[in-house]
C-alpha atoms as a PDB file:
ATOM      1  CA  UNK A   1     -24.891  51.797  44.322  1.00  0.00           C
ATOM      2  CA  UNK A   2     -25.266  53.065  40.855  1.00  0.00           C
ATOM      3  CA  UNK A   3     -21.493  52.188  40.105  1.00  0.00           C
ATOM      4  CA  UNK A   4     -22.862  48.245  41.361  1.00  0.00           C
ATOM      5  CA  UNK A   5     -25.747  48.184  38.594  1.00  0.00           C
ATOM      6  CA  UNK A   6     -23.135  49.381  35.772  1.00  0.00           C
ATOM      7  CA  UNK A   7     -20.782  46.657  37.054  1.00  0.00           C
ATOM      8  CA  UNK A   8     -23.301  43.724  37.255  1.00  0.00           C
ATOM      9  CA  UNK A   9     -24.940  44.765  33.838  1.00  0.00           C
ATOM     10  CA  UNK A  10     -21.370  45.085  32.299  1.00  0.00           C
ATOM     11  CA  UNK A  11     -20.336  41.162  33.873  1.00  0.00           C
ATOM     12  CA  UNK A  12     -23.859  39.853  32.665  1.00  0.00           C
ATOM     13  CA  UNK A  13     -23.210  41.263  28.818  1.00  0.00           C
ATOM     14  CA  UNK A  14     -19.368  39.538  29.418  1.00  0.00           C
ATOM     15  CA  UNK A  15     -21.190  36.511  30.022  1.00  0.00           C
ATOM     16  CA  UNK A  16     -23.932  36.349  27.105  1.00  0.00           C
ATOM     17  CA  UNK A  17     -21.046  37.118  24.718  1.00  0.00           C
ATOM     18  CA  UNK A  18     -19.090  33.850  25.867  1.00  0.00           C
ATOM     19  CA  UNK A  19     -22.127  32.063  25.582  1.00  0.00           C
ATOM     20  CA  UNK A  20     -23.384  33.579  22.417  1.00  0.00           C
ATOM     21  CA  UNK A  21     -19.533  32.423  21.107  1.00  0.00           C
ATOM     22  CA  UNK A  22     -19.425  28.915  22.861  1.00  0.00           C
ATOM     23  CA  UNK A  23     -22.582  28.270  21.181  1.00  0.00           C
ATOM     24  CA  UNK A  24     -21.958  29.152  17.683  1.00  0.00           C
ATOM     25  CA  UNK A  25     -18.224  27.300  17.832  1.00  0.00           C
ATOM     26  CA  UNK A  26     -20.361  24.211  19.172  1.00  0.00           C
ATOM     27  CA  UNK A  27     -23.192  24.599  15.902  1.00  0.00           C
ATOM     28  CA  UNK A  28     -20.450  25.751  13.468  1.00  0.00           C
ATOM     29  CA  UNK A  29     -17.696  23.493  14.135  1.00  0.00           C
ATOM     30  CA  UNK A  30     -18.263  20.957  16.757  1.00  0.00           C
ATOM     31  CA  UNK A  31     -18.841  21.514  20.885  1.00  0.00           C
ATOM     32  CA  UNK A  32     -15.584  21.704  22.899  1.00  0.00           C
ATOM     33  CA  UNK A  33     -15.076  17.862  24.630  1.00  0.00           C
ATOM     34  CA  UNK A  34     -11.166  17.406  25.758  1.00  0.00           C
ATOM     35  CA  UNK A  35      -9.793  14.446  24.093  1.00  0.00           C
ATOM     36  CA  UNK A  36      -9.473  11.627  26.752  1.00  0.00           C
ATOM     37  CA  UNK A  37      -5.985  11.324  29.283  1.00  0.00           C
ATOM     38  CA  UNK A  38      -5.897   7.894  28.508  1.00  0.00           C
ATOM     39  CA  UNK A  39      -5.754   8.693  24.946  1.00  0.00           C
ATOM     40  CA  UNK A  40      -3.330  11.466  24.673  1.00  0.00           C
ATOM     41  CA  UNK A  41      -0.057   8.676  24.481  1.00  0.00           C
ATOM     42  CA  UNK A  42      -1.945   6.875  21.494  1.00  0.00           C
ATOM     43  CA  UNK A  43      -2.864   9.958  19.877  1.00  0.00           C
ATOM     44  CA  UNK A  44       0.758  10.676  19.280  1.00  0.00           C
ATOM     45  CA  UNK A  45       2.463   7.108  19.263  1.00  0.00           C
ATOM     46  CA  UNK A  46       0.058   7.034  16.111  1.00  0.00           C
ATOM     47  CA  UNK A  47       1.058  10.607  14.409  1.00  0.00           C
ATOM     48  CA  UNK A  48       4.905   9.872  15.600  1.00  0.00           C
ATOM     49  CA  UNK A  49       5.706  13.208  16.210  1.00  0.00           C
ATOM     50  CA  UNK A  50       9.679  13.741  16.583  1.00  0.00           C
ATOM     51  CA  UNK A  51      11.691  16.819  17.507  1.00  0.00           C
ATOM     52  CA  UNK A  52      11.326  20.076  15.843  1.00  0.00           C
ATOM     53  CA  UNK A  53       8.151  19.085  13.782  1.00  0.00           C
ATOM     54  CA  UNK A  54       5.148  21.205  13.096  1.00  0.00           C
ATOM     55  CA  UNK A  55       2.187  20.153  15.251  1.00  0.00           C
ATOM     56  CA  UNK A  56      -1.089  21.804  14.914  1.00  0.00           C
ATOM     57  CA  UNK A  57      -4.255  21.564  16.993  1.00  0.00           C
ATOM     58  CA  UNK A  58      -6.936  22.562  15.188  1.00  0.00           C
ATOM     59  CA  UNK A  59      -9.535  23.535  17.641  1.00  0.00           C
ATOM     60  CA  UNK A  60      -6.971  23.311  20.577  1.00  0.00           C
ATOM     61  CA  UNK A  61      -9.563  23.909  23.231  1.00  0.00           C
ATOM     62  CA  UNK A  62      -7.982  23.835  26.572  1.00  0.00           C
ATOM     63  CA  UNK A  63      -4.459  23.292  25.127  1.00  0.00           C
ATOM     64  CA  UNK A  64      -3.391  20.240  26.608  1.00  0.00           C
ATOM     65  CA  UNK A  65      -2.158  18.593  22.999  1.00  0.00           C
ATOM     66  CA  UNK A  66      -0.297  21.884  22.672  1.00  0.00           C
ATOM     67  CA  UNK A  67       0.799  21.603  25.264  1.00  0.00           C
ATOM     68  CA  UNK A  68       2.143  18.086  25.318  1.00  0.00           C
ATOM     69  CA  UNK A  69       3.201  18.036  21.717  1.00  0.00           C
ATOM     70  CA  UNK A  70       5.547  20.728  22.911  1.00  0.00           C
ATOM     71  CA  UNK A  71       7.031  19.142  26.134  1.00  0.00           C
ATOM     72  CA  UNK A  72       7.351  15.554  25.679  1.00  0.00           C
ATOM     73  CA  UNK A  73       8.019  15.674  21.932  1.00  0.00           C
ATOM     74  CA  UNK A  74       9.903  19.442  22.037  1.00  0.00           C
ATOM     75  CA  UNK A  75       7.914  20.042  18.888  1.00  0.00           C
ATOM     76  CA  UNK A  76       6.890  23.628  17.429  1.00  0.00           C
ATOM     77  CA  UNK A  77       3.313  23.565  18.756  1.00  0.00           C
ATOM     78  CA  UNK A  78       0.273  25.870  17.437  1.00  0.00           C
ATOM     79  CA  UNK A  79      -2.936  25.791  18.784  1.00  0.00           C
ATOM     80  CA  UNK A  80      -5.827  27.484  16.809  1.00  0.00           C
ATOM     81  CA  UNK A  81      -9.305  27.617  18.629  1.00  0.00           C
ATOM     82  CA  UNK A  82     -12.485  30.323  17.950  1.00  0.00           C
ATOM     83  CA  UNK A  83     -13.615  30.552  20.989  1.00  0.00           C
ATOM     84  CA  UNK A  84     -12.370  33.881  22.958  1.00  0.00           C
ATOM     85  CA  UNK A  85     -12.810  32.026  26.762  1.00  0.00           C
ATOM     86  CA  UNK A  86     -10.338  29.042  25.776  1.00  0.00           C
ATOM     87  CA  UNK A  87      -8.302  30.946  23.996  1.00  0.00           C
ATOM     88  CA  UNK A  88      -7.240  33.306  26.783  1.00  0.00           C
ATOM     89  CA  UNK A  89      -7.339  30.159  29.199  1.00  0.00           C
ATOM     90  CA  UNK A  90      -4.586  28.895  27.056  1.00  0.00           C
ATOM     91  CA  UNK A  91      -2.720  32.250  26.419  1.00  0.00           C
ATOM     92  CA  UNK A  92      -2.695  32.538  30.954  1.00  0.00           C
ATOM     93  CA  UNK A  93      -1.313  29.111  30.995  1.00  0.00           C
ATOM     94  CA  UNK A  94       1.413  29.383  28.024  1.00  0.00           C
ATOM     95  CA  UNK A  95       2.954  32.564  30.491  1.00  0.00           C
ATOM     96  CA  UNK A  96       3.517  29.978  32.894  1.00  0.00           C
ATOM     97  CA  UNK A  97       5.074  27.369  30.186  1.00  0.00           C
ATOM     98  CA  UNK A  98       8.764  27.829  30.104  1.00  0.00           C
ATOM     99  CA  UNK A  99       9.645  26.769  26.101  1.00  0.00           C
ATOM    100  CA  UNK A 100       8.453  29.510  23.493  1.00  0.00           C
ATOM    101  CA  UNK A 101       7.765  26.980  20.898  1.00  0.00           C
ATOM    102  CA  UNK A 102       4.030  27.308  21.392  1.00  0.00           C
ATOM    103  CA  UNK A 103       1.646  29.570  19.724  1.00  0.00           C
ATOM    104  CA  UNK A 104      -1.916  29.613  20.395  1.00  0.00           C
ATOM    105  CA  UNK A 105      -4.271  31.860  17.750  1.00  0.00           C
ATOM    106  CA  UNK A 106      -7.443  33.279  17.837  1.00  0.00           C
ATOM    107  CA  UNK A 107      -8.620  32.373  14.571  1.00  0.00           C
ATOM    108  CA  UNK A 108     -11.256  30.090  12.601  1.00  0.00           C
ATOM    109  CA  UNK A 109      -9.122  27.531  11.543  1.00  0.00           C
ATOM    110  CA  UNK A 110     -10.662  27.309   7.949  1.00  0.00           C
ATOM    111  CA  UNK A 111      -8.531  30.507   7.212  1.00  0.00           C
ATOM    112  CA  UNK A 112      -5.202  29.150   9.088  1.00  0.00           C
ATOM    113  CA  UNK A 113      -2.263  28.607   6.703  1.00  0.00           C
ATOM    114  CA  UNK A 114      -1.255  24.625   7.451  1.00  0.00           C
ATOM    115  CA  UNK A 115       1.370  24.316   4.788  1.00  0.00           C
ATOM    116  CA  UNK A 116       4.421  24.562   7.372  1.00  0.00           C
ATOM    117  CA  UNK A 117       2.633  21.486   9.396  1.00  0.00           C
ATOM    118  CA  UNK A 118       3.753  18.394   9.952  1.00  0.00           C
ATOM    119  CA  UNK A 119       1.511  17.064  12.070  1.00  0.00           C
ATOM    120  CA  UNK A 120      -1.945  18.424  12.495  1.00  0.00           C
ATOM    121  CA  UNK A 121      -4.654  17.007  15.242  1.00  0.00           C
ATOM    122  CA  UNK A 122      -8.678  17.388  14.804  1.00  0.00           C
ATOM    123  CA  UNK A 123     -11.260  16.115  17.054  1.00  0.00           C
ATOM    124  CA  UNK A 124     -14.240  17.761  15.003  1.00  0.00           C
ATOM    125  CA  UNK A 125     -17.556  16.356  13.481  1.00  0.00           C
ATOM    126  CA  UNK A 126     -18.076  14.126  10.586  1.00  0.00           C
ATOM    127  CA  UNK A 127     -19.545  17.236   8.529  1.00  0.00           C
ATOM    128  CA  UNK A 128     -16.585  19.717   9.697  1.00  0.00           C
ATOM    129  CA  UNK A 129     -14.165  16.772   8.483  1.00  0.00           C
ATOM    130  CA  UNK A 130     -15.470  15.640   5.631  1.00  0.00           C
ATOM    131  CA  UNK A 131     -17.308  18.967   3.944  1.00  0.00           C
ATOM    132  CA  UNK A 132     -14.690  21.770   4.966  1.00  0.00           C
ATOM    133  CA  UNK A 133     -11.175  20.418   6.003  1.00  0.00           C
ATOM    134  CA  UNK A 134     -10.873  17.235   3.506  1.00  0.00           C
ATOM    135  CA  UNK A 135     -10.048  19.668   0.447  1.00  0.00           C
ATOM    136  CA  UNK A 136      -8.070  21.989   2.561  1.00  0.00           C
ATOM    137  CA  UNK A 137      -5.999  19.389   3.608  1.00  0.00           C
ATOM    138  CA  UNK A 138      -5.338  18.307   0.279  1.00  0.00           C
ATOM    139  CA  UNK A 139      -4.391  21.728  -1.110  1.00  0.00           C
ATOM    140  CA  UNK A 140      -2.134  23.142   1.972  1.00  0.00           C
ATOM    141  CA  UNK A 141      -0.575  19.964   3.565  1.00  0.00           C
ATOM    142  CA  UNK A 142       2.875  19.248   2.397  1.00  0.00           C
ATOM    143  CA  UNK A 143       3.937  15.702   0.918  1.00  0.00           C
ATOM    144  CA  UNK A 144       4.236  13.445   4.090  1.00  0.00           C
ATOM    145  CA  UNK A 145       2.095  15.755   6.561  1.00  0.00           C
ATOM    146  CA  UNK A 146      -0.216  13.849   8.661  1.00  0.00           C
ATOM    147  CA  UNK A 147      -3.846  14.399   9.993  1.00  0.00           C
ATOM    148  CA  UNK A 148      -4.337  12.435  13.493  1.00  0.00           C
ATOM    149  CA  UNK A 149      -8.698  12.508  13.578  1.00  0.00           C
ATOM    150  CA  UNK A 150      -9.817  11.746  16.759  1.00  0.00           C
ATOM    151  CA  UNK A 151     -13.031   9.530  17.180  1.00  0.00           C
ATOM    152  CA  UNK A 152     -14.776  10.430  13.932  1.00  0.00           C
ATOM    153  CA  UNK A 153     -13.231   9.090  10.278  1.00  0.00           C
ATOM    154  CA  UNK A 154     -12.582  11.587   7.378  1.00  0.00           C
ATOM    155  CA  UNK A 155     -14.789  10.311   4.581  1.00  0.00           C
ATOM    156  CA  UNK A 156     -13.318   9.807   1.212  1.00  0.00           C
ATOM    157  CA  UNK A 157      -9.948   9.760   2.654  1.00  0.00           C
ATOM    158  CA  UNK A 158      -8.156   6.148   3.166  1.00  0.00           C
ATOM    159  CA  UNK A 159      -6.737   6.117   6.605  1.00  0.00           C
ATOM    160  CA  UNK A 160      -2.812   4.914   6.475  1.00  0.00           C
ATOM    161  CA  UNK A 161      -3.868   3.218  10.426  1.00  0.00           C
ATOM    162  CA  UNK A 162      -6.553   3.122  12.652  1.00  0.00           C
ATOM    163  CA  UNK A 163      -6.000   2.723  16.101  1.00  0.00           C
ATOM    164  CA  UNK A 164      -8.768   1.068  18.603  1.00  0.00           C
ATOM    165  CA  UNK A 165      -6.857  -1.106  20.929  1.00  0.00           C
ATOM    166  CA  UNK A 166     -10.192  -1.714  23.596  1.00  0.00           C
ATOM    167  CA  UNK A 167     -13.690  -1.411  23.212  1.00  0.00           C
ATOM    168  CA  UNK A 168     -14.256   1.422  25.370  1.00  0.00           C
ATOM    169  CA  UNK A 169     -11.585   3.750  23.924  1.00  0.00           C
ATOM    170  CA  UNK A 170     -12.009   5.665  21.300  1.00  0.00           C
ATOM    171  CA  UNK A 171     -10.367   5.532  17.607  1.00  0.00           C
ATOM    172  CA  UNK A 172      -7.539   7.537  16.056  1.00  0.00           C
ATOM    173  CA  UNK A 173      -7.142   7.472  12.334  1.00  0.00           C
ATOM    174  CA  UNK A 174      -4.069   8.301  11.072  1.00  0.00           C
ATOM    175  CA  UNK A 175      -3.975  10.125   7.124  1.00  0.00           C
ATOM    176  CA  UNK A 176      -0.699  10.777   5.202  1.00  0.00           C
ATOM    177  CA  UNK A 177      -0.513  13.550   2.446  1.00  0.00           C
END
């Protein structure tokens, strides 16, 4: 019985740490929303990924760009996300993935290196965009990278294309370096 109490004390400590990390990710950067299914074609019609790029998710969540970048577009695809839960969601499900072209870290993405990327992806807030990534962008990017931002415009960057085909999807801006 004792051994039971140990357990169920141990889970419920498990379970305030994810929490405790979910919610500082969602203050710090921005909460963890997938990007929509019916956006995922658009996202990368607009960055035109081709074969053997550099894609980056910054904030990967779940994966799924990763994921896709890799597959359909048989691009190198890295996926950097904070929170421990996700992460480990994504490193059960790359196992299962049969290309090893995929990397998923378990870092803030502030201290990532992006000068190998091509392509990177964000689907962060405003403040994240504008206040913390804008510079690093424009210090590690190389000439002819491009940042896909989903939903939310950089500010003081000039988007090369914005993409909002209906009213009830969302926008992708498109920014060359």
């Amino acid at each position: 019985m004792q051994i039971l109490s140990y357990f169920l004390v141990f889970l419920a400590l498990i379970v305030i740490y994810f929490l405790i990390i979910m919610f500082w990710t969602c203050i710090a950067v921005a909460p963890w929303v997938p990007s929509k299914k019916k956006d995922l074609e658009r996202i990368f019609k607009v960055a035109r990924l081709k074969p053997g790029e550099v894609f980056y998710d910054l904030g990967c969540g779940d994966g799924r760009l990763v994921f896709l970048a890799n597959q359909k577009f048989k691009a190198k695809a890295v996926g950097v996300e904070t929170s421990l839960f996700l992460i480990l969601f994504c490193k059960i499900r790359r196992i299962f993935h049969p290309n090893k072209d995929i990397v998923f870290k378990y870092k803030s993405m502030f201290k990532e290196d992006l000068s190998r990327a091509d392509v990177v992806y964000t689907y962060l807030l405003p403040k994240t965009l504008e206040k913390k990534l804008k510079d690093k962008f424009k210090k590690e990017l190389k000439p002819g990278a491009r940042v896909i931002s989903y939903v939310f415009a950089i500010k003081g960057l000039e988007p090369k294309a914005v993409d909002k085909p209906e009213q009830k999807s969302n926008t992708i801006y498109l920014y060359q370096f």
